[in-house]
PDB file of N, CA and C in Angstrom:
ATOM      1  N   UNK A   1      57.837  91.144  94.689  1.00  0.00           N
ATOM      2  CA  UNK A   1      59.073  91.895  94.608  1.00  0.00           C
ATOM      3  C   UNK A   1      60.217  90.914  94.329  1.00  0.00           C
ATOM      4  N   UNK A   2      60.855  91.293  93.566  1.00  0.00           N
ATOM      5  CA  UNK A   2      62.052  90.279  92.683  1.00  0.00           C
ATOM      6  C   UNK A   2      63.200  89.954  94.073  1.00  0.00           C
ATOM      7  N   UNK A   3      63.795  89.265  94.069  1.00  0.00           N
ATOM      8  CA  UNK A   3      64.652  89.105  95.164  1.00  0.00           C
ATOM      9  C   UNK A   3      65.995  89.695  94.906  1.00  0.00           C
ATOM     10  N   UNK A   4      66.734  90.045  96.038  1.00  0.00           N
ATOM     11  CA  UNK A   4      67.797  90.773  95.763  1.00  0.00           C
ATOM     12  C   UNK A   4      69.256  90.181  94.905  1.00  0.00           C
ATOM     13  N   UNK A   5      68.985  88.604  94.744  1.00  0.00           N
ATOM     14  CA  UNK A   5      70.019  87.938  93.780  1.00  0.00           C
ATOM     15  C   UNK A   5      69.706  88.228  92.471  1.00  0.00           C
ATOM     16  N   UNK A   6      68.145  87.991  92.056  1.00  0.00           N
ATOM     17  CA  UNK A   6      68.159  88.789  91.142  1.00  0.00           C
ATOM     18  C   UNK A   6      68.426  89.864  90.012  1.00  0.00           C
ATOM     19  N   UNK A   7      68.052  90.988  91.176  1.00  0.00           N
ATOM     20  CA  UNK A   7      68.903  92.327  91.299  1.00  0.00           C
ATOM     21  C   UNK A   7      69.954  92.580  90.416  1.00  0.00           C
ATOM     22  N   UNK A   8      70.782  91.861  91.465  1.00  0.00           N
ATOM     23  CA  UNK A   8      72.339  91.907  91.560  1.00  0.00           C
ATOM     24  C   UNK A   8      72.719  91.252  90.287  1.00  0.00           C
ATOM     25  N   UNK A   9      72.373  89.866  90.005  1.00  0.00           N
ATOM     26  CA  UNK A   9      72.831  89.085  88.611  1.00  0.00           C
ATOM     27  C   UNK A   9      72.698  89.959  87.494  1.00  0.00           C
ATOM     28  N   UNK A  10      71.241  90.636  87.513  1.00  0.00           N
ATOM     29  CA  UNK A  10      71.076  91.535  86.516  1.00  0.00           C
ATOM     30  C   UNK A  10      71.863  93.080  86.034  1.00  0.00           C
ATOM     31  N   UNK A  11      71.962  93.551  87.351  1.00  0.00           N
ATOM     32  CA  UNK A  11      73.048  94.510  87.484  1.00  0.00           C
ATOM     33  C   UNK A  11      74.306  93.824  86.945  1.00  0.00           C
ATOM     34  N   UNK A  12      75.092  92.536  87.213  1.00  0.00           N
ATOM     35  CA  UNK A  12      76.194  92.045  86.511  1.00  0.00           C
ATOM     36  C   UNK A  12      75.893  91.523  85.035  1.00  0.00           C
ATOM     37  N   UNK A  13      75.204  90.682  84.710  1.00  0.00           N
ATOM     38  CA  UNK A  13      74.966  91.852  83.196  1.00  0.00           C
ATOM     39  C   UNK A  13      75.073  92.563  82.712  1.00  0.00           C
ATOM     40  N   UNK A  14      74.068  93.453  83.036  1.00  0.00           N
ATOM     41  CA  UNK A  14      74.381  94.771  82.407  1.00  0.00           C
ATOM     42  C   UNK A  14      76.040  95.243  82.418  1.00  0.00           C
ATOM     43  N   UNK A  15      76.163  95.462  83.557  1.00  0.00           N
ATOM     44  CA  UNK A  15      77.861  95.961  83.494  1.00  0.00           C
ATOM     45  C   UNK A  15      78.844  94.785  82.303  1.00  0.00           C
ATOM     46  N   UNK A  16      78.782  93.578  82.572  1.00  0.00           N
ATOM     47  CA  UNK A  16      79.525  92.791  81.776  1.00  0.00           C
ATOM     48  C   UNK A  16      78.894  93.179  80.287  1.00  0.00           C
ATOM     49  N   UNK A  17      77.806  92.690  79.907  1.00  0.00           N
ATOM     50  CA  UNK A  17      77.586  93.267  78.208  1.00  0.00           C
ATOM     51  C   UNK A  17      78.267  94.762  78.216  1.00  0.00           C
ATOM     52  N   UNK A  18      77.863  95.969  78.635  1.00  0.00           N
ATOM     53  CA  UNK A  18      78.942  96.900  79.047  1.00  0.00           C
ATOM     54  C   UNK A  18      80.059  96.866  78.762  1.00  0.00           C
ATOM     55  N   UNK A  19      80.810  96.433  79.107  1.00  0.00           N
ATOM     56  CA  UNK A  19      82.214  96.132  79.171  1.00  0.00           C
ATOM     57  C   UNK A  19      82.310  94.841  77.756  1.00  0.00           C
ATOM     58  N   UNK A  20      81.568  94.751  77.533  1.00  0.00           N
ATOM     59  CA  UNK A  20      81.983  93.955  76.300  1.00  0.00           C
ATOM     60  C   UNK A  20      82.274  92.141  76.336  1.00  0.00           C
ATOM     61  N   UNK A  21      81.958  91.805  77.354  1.00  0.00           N
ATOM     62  CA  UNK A  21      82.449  90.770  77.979  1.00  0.00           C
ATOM     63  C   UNK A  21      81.512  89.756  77.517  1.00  0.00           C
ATOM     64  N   UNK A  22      81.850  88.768  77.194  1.00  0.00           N
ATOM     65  CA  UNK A  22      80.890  87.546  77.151  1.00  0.00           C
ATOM     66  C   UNK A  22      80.909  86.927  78.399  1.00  0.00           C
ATOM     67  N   UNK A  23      79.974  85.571  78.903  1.00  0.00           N
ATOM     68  CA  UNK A  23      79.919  85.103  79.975  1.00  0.00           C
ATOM     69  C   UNK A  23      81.547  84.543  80.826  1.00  0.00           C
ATOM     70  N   UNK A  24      81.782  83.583  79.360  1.00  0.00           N
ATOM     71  CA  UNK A  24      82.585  82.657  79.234  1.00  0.00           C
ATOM     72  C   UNK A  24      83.917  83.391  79.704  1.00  0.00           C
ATOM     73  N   UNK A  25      84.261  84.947  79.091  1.00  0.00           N
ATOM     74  CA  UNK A  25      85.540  85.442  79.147  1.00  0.00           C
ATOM     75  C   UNK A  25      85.074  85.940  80.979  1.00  0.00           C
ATOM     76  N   UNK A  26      84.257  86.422  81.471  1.00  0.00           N
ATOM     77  CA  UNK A  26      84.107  86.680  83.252  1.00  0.00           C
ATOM     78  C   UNK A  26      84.372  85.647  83.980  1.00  0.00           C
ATOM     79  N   UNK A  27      84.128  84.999  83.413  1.00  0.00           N
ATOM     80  CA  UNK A  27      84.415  83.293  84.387  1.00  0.00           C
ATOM     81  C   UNK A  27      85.729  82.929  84.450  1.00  0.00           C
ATOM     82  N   UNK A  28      86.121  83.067  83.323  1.00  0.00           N
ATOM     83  CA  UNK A  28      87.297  83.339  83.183  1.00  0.00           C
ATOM     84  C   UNK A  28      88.224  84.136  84.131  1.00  0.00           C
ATOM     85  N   UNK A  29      88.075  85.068  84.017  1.00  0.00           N
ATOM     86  CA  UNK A  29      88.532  86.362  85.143  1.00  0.00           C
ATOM     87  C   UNK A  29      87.971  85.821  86.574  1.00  0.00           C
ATOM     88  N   UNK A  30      86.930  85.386  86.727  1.00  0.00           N
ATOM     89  CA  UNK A  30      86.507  85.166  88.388  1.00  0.00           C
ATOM     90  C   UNK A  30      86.860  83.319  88.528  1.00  0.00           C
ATOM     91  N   UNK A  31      87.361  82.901  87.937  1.00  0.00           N
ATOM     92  CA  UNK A  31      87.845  81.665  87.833  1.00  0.00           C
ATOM     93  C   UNK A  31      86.112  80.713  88.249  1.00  0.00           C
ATOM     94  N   UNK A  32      85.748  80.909  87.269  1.00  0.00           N
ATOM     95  CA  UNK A  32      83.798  80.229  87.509  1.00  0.00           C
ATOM     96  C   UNK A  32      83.290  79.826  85.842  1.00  0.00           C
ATOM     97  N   UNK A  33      83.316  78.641  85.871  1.00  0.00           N
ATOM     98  CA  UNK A  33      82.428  78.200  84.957  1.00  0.00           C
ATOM     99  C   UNK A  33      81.278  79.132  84.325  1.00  0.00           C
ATOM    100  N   UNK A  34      80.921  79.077  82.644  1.00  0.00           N
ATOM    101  CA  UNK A  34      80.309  80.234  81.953  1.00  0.00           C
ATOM    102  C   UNK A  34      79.063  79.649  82.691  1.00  0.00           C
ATOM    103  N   UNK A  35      78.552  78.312  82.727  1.00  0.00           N
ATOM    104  CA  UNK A  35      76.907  78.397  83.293  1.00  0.00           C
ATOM    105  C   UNK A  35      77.315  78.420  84.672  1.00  0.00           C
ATOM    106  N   UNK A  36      78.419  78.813  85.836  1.00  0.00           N
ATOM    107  CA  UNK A  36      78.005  79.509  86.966  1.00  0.00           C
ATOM    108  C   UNK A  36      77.822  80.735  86.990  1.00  0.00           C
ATOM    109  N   UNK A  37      78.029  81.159  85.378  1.00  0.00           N
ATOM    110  CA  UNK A  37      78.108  83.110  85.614  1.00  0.00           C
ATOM    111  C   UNK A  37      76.414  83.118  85.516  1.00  0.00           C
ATOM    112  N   UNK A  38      76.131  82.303  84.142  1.00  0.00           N
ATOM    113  CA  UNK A  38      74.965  82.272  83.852  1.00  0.00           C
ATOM    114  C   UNK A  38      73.945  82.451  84.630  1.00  0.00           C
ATOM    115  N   UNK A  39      73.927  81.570  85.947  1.00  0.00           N
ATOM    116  CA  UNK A  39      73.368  81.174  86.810  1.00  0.00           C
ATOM    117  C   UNK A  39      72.732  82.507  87.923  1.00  0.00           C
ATOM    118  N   UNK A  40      74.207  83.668  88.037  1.00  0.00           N
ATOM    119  CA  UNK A  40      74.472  84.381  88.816  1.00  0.00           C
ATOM    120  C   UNK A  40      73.426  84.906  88.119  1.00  0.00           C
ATOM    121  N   UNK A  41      73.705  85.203  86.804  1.00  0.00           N
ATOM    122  CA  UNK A  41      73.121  86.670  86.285  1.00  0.00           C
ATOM    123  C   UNK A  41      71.564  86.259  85.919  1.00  0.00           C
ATOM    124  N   UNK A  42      71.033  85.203  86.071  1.00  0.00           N
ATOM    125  CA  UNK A  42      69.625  84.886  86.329  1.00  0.00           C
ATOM    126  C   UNK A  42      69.244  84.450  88.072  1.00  0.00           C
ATOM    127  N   UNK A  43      69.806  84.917  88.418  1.00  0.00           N
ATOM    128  CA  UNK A  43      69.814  84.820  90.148  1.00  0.00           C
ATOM    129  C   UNK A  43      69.596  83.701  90.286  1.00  0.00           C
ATOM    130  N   UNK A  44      69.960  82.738  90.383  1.00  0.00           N
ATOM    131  CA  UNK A  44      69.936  81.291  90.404  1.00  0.00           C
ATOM    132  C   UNK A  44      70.494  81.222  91.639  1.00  0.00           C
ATOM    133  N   UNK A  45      71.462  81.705  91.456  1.00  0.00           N
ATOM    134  CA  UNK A  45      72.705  81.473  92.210  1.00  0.00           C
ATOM    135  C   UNK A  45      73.241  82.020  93.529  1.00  0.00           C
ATOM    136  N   UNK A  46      73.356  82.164  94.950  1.00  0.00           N
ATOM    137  CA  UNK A  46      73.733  82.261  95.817  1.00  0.00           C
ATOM    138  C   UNK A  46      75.047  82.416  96.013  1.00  0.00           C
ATOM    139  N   UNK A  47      75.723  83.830  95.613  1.00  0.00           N
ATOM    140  CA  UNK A  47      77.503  83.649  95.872  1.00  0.00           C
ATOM    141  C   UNK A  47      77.797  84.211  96.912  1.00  0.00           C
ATOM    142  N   UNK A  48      79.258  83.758  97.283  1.00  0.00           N
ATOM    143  CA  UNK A  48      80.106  84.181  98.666  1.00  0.00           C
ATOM    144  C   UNK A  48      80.408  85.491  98.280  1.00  0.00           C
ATOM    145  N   UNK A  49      80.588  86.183  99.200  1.00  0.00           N
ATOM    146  CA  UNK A  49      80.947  87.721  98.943  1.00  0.00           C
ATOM    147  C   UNK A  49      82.575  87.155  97.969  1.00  0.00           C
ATOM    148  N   UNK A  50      83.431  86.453  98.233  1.00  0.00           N
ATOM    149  CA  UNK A  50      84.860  86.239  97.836  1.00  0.00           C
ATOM    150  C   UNK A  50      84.429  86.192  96.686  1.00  0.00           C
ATOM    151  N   UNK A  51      83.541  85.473  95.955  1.00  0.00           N
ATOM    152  CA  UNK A  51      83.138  85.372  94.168  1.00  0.00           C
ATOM    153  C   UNK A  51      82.586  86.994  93.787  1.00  0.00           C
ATOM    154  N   UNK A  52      81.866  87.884  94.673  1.00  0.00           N
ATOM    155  CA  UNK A  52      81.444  89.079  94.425  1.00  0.00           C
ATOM    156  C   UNK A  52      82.360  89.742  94.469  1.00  0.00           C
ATOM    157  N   UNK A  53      83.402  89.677  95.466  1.00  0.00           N
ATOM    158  CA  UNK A  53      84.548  90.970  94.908  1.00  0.00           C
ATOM    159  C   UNK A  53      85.741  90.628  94.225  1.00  0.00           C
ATOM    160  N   UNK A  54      85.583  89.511  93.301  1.00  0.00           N
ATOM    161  CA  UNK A  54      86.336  88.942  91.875  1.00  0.00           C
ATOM    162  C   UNK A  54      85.595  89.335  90.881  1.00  0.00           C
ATOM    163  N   UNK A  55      84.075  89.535  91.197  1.00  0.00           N
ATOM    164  CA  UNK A  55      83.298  89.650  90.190  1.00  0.00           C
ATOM    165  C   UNK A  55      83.746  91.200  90.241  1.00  0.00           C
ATOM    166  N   UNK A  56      83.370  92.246  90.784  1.00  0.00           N
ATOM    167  CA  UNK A  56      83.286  93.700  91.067  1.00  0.00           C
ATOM    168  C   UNK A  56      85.022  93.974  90.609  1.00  0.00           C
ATOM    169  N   UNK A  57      86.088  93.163  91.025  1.00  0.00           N
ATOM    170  CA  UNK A  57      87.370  93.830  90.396  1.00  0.00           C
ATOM    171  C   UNK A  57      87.537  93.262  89.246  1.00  0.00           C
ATOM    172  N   UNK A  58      86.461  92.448  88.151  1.00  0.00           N
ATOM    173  CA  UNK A  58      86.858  91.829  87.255  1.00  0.00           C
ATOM    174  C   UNK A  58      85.792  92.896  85.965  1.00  0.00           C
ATOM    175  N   UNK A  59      85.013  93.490  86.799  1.00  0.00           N
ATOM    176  CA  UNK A  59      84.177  94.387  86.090  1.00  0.00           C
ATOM    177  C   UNK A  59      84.509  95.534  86.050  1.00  0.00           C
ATOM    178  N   UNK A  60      85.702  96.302  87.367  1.00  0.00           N
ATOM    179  CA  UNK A  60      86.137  97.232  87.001  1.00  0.00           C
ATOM    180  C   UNK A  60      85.141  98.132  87.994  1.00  0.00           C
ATOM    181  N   UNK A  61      84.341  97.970  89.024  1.00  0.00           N
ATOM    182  CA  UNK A  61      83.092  99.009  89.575  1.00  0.00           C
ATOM    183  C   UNK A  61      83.414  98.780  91.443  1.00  0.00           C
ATOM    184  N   UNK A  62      82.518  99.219  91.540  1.00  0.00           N
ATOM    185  CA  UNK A  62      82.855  99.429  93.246  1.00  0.00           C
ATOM    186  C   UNK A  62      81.386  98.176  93.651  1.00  0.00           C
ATOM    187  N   UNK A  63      81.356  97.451  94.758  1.00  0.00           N
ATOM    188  CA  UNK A  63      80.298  96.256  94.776  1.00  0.00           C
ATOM    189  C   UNK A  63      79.350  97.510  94.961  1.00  0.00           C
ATOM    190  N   UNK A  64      78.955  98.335  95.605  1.00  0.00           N
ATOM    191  CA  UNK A  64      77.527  99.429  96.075  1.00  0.00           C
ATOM    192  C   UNK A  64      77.177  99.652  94.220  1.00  0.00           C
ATOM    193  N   UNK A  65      77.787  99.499  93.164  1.00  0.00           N
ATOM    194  CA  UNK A  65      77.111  99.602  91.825  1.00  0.00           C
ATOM    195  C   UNK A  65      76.471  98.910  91.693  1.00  0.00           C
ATOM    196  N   UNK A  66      76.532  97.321  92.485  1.00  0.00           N
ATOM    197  CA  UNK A  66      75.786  96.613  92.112  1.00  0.00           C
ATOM    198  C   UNK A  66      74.314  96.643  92.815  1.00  0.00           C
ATOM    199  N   UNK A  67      74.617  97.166  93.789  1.00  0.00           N
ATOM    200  CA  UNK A  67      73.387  97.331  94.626  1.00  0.00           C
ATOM    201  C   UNK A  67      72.415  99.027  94.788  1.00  0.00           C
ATOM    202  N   UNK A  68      73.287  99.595  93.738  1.00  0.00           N
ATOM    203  CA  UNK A  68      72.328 100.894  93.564  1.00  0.00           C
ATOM    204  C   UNK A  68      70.753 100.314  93.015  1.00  0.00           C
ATOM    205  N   UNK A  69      69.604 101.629  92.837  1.00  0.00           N
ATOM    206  CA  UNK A  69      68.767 101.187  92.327  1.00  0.00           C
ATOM    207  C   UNK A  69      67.809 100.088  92.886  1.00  0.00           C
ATOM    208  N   UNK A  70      68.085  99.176  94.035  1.00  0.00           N
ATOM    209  CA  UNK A  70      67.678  98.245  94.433  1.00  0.00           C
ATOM    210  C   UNK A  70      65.805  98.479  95.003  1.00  0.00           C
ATOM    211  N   UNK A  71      64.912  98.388  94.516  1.00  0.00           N
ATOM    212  CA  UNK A  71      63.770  98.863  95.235  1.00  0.00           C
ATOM    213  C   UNK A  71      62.594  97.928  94.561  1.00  0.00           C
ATOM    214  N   UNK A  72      63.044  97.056  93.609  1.00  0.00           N
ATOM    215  CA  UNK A  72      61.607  96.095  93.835  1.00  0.00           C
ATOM    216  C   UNK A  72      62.128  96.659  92.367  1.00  0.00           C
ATOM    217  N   UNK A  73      60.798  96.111  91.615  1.00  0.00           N
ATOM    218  CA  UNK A  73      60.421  95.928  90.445  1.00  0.00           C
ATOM    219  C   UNK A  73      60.950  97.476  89.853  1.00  0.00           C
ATOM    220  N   UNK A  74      61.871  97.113  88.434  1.00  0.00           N
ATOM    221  CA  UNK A  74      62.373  98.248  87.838  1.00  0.00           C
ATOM    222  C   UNK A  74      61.475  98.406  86.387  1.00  0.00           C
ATOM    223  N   UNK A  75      61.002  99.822  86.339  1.00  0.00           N
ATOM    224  CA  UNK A  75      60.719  99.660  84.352  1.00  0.00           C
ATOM    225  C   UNK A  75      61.716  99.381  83.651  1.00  0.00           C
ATOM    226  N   UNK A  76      61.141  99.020  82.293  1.00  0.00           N
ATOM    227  CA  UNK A  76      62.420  98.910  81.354  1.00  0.00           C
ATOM    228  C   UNK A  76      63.232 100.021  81.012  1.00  0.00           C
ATOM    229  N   UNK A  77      62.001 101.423  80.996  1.00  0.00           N
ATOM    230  CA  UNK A  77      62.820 102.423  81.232  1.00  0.00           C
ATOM    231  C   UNK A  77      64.146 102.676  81.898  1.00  0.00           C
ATOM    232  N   UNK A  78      63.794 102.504  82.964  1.00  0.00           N
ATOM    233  CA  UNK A  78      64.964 102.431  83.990  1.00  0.00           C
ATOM    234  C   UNK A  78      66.209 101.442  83.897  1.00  0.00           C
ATOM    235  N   UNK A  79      65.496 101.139  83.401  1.00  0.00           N
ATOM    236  CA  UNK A  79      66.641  99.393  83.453  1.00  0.00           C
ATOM    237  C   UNK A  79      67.503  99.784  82.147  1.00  0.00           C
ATOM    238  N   UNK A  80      67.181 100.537  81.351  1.00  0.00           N
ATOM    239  CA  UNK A  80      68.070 101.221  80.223  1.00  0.00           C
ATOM    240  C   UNK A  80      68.482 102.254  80.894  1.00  0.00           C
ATOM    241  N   UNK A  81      68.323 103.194  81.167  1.00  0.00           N
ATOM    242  CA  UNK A  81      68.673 104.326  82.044  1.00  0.00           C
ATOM    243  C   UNK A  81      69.806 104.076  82.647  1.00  0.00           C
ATOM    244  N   UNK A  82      69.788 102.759  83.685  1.00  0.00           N
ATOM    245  CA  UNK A  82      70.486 102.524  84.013  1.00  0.00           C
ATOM    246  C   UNK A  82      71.794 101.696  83.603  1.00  0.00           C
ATOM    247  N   UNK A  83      71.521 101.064  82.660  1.00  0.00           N
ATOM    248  CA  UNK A  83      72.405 100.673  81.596  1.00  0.00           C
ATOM    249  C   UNK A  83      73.775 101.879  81.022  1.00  0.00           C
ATOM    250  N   UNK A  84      72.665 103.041  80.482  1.00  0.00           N
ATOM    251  CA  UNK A  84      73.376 104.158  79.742  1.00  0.00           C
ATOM    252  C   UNK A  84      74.394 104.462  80.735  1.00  0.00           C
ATOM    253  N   UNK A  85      74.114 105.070  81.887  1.00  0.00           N
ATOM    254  CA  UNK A  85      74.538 105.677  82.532  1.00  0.00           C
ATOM    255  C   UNK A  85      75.959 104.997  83.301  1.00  0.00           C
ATOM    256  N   UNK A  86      76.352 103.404  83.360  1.00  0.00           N
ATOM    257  CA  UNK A  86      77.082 102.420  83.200  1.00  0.00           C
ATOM    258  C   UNK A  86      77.699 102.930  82.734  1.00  0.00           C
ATOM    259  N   UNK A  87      77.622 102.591  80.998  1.00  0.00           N
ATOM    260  CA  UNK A  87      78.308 103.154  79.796  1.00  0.00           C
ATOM    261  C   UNK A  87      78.766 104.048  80.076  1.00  0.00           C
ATOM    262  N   UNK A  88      78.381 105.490  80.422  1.00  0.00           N
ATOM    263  CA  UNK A  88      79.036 106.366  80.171  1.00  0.00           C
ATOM    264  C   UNK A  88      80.328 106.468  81.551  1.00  0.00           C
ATOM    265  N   UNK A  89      79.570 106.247  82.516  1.00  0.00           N
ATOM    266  CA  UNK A  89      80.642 105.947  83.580  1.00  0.00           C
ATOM    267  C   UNK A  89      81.886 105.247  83.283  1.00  0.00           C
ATOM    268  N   UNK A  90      81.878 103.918  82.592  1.00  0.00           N
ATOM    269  CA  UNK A  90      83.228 103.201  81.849  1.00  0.00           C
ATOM    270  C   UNK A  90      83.757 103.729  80.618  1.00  0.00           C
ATOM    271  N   UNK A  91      82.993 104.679  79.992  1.00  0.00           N
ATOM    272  CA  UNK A  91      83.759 105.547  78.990  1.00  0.00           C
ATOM    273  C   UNK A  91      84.820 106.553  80.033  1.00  0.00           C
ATOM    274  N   UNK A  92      84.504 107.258  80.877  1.00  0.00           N
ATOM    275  CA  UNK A  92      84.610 108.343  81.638  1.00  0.00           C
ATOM    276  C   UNK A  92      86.288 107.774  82.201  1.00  0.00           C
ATOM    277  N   UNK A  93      85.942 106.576  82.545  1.00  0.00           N
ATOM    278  CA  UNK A  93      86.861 106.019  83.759  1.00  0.00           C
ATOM    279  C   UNK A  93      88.447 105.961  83.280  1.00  0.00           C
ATOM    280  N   UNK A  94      88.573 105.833  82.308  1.00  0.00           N
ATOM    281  CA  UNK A  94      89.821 105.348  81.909  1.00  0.00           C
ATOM    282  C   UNK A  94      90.737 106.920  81.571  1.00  0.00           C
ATOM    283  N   UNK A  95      89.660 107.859  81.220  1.00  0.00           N
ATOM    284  CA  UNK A  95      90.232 109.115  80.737  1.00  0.00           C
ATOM    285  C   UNK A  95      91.192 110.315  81.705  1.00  0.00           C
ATOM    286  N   UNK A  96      91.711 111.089  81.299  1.00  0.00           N
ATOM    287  CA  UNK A  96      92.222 111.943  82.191  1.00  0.00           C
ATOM    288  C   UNK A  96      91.079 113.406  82.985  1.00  0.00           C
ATOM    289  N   UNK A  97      91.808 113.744  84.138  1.00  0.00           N
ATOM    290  CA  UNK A  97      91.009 114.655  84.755  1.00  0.00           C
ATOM    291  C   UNK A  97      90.520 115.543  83.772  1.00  0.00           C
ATOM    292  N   UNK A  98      91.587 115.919  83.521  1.00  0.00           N
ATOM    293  CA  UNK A  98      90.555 117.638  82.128  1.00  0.00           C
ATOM    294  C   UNK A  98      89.994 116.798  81.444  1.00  0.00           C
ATOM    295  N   UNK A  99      90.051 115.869  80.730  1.00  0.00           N
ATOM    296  CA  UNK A  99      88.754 115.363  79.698  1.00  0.00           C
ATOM    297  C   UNK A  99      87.645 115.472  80.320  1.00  0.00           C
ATOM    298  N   UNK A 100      87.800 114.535  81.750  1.00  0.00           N
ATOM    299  CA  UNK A 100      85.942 114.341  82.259  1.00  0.00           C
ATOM    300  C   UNK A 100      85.699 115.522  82.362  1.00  0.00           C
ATOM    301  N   UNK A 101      86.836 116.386  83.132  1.00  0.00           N
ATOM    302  CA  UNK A 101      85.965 118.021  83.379  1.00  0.00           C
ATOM    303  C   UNK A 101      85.333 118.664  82.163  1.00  0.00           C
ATOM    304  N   UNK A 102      86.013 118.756  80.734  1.00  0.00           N
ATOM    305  CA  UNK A 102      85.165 118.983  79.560  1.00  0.00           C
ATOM    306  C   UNK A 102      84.204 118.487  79.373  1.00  0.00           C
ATOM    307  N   UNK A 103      84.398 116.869  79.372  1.00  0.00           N
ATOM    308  CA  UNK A 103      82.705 116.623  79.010  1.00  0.00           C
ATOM    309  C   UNK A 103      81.576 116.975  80.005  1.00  0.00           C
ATOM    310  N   UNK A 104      82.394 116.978  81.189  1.00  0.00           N
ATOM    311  CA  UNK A 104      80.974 117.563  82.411  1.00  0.00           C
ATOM    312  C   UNK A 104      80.355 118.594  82.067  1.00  0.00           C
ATOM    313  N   UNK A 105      80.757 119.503  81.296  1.00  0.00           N
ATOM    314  CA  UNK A 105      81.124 121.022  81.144  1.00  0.00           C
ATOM    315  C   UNK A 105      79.849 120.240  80.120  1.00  0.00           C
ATOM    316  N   UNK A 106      80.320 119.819  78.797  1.00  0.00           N
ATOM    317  CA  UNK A 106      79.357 119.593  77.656  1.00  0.00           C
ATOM    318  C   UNK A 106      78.197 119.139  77.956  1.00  0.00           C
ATOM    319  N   UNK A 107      78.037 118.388  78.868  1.00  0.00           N
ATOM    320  CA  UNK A 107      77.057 117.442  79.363  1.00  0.00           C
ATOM    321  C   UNK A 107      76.055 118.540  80.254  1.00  0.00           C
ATOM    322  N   UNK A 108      76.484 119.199  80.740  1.00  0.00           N
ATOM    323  CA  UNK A 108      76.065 120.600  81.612  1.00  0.00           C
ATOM    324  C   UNK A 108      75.204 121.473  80.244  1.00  0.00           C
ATOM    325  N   UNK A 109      76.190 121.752  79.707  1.00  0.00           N
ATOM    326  CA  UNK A 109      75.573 122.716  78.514  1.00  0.00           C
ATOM    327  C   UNK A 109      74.661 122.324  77.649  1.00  0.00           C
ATOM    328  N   UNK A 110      74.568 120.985  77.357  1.00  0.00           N
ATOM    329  CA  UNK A 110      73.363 119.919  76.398  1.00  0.00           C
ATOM    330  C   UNK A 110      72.326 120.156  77.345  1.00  0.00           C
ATOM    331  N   UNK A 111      72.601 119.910  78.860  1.00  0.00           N
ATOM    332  CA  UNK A 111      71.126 119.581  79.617  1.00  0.00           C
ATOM    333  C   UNK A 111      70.519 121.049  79.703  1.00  0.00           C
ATOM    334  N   UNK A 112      71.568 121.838  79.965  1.00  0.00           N
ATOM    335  CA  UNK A 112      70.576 123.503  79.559  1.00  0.00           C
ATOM    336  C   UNK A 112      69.536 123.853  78.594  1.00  0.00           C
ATOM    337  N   UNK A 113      70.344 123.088  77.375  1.00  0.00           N
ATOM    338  CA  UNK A 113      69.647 123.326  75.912  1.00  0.00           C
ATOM    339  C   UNK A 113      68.303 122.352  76.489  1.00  0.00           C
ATOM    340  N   UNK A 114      68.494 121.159  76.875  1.00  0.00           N
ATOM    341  CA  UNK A 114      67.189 120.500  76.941  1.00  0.00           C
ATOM    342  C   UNK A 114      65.775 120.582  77.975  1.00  0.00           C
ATOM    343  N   UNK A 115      66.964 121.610  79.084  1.00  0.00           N
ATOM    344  CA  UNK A 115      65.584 122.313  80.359  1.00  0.00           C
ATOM    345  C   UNK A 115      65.150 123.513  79.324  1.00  0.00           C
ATOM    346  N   UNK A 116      65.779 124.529  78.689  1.00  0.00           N
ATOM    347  CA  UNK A 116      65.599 125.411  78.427  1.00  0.00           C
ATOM    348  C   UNK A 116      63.921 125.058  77.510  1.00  0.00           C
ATOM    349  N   UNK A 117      64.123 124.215  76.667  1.00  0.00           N
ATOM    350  CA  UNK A 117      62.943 124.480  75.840  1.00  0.00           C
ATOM    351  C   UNK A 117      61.349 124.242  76.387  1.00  0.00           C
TER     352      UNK A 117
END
């Protein structure tokens, strides 16, 4: 079973490619050298919670994002799944209340079409 730094590095990945971010520009933001991000996001690395919640307000997420999902070995399935679902969350975030409520609405009505058949 993968260890929980792991995990977590990988979860910051994902969110940083996400967000568009290269290593170099997070380090930046969390004031950390690009091969200490590196490090993180191949679990190398052992950080203080103080580097995790620079990392978490520099990504824009709540720290429990990083630790959703946590249960041992993920498919790749999932590990995209969970990717998408990122994405759409940081699309979502920036928008106003009635937008998300429309797309919930759309997103509601697509998944009908797709139980239905």
């Amino acid at each position: 079973m993968p260890k929980l730094s792991v995990h977590v590095g990988a979860r910051i990945r994902m969110v940083r490619k996400n967000r568009g971010l290269t290593q170099e520009q997070l380090g930046e933001k969390v004031q950390q050298p690009q091969s200490y991000v590196g490090g993180i996001e191949r679990g190398e690395k052992n950080i203080s919670l103080d580097t995790l919640e620079r990392i978490v307000e520099a990504l824009e997420i709540r720290p429990g994002d990083l630790f959703s999902s946590y249960i041992g070995l993920q498919s790749k399935d999932q590990i995209e799944k969970d990717r998408l679902i990122d994405y759409l969350i940081h699309l979502l975030t920036g928008r106003k209340l009635g937008e998300v409520a429309t797309i919930t609405r759309l997103i509601e009505d697509v998944l009908k079409a797709y139980d239905a058949k």
